[in-house]
C-alpha atoms as a PDB file:
ATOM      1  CA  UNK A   1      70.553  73.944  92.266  1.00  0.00           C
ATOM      2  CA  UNK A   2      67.827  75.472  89.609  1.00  0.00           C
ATOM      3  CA  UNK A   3      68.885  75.416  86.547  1.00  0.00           C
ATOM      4  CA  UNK A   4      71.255  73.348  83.820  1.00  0.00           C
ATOM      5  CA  UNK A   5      73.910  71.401  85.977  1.00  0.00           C
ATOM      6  CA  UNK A   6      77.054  70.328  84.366  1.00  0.00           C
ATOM      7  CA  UNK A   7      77.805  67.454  82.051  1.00  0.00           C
ATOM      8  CA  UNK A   8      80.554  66.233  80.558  1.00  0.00           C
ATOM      9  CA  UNK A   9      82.949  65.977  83.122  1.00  0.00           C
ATOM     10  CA  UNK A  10      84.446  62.412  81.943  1.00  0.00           C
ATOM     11  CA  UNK A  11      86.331  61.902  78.490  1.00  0.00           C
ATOM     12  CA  UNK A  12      84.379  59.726  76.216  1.00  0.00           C
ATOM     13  CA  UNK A  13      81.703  58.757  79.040  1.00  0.00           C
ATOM     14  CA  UNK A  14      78.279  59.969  78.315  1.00  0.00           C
ATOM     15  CA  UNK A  15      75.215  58.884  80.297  1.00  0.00           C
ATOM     16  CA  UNK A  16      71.729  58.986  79.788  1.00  0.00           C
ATOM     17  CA  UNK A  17      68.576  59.369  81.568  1.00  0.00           C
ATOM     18  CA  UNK A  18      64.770  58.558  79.803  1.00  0.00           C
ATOM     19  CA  UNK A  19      62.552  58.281  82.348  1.00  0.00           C
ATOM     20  CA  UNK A  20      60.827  55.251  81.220  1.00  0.00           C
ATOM     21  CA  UNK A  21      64.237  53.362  80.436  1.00  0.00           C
ATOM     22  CA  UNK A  22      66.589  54.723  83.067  1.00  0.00           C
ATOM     23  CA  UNK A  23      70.185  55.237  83.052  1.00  0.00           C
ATOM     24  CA  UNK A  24      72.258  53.865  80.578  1.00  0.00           C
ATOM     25  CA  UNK A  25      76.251  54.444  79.699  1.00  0.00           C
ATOM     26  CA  UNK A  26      78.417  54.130  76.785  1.00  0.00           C
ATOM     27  CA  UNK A  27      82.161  54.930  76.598  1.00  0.00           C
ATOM     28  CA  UNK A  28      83.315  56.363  73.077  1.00  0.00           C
ATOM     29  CA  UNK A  29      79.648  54.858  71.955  1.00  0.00           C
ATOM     30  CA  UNK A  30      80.344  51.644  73.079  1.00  0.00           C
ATOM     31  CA  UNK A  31      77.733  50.259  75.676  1.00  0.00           C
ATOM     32  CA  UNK A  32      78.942  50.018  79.376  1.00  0.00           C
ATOM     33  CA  UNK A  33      77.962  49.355  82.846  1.00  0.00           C
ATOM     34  CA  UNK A  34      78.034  51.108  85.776  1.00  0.00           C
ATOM     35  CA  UNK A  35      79.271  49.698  88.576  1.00  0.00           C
ATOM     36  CA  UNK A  36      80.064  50.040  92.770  1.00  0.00           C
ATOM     37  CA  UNK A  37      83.791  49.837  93.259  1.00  0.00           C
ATOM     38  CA  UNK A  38      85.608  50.172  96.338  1.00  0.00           C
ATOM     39  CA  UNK A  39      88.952  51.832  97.187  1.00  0.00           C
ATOM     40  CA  UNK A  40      90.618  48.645  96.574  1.00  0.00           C
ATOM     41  CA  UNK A  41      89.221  47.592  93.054  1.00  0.00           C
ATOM     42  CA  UNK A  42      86.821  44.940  94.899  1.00  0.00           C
ATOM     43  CA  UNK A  43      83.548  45.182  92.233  1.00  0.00           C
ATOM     44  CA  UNK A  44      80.609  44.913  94.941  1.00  0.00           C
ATOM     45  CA  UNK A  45      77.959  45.218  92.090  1.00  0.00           C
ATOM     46  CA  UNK A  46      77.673  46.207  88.314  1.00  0.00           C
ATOM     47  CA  UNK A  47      75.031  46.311  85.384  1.00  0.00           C
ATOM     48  CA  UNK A  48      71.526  46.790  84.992  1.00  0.00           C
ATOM     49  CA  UNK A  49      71.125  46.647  89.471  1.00  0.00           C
ATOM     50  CA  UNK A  50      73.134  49.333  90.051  1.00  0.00           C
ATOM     51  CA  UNK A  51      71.920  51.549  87.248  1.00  0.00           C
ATOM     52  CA  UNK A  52      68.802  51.190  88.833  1.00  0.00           C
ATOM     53  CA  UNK A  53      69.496  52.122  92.415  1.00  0.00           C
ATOM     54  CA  UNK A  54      70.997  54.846  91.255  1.00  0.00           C
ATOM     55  CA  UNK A  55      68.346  56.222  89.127  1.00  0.00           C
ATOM     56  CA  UNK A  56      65.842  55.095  92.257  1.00  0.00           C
ATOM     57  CA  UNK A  57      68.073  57.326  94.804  1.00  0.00           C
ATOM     58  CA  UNK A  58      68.491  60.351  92.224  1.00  0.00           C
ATOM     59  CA  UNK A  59      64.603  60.952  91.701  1.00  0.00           C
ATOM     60  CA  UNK A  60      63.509  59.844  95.324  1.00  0.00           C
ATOM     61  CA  UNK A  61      66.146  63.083  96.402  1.00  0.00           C
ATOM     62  CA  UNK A  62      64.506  65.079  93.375  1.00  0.00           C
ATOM     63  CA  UNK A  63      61.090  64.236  94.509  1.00  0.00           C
ATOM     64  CA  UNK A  64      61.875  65.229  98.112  1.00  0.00           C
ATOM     65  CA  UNK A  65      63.379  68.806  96.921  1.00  0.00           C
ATOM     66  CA  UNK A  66      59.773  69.228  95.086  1.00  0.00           C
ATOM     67  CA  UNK A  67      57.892  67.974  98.351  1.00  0.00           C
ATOM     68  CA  UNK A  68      59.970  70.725  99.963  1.00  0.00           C
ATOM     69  CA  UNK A  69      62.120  67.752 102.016  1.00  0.00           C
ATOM     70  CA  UNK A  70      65.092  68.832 100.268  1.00  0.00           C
ATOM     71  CA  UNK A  71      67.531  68.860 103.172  1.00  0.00           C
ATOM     72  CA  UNK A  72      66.372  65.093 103.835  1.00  0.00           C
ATOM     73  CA  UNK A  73      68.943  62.290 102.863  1.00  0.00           C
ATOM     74  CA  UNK A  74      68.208  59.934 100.546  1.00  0.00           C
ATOM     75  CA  UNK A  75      69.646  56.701 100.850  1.00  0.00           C
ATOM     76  CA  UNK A  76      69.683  52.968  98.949  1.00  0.00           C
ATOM     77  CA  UNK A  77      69.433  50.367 101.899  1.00  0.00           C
ATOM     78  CA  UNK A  78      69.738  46.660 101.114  1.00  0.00           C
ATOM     79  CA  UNK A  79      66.774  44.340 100.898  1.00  0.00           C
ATOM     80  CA  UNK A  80      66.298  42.287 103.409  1.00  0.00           C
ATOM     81  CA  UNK A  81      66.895  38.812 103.302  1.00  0.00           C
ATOM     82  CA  UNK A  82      63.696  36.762 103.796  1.00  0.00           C
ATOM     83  CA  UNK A  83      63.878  34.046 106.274  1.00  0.00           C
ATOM     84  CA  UNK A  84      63.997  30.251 104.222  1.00  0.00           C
ATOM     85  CA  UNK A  85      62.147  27.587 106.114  1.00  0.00           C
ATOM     86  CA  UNK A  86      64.497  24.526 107.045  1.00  0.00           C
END
């Protein structure tokens, strides 16, 4: 887990991490999106949102394996709907 992990794993994919951006992806240098897809094609979520979640659940895991919680699960749990007065 120390160390350089691997990169480059997808053809023409490369994304990027700054910390005070976040993740963004381009395919053969053209800007993309990321997105949550499920086994059937259904597109639950893409853009900016999920790029963020993801980036939020990589360094909350990161910052758990530094706090010595590494064997903790990190997860992304939806926001809870607030209750709208009728």
């Amino acid at each position: 887990m120390i160390g350089h992990q691997q990169t480059g794993a997808i053809q023409g994919v490369v994304i990027t991490a700054v910390s005070h951006e976040g993740l963004r992806v381009s395919v053969n240098g053209k800007p993309a999106r990321l997105a949550i897809v499920l086994d059937d094609g259904t597109v639950v979520s893409a853009g900016d949102d999920v790029a963020r979640e993801a980036e939020a659940v990589a360094v909350n895991c990161y910052r758990n394996q530094l706090q010595g919680k590494g064997f903790l699960r990190v997860l992304s749990v939806p926001l809870a709907k607030t209750a709208t007065k009728t």
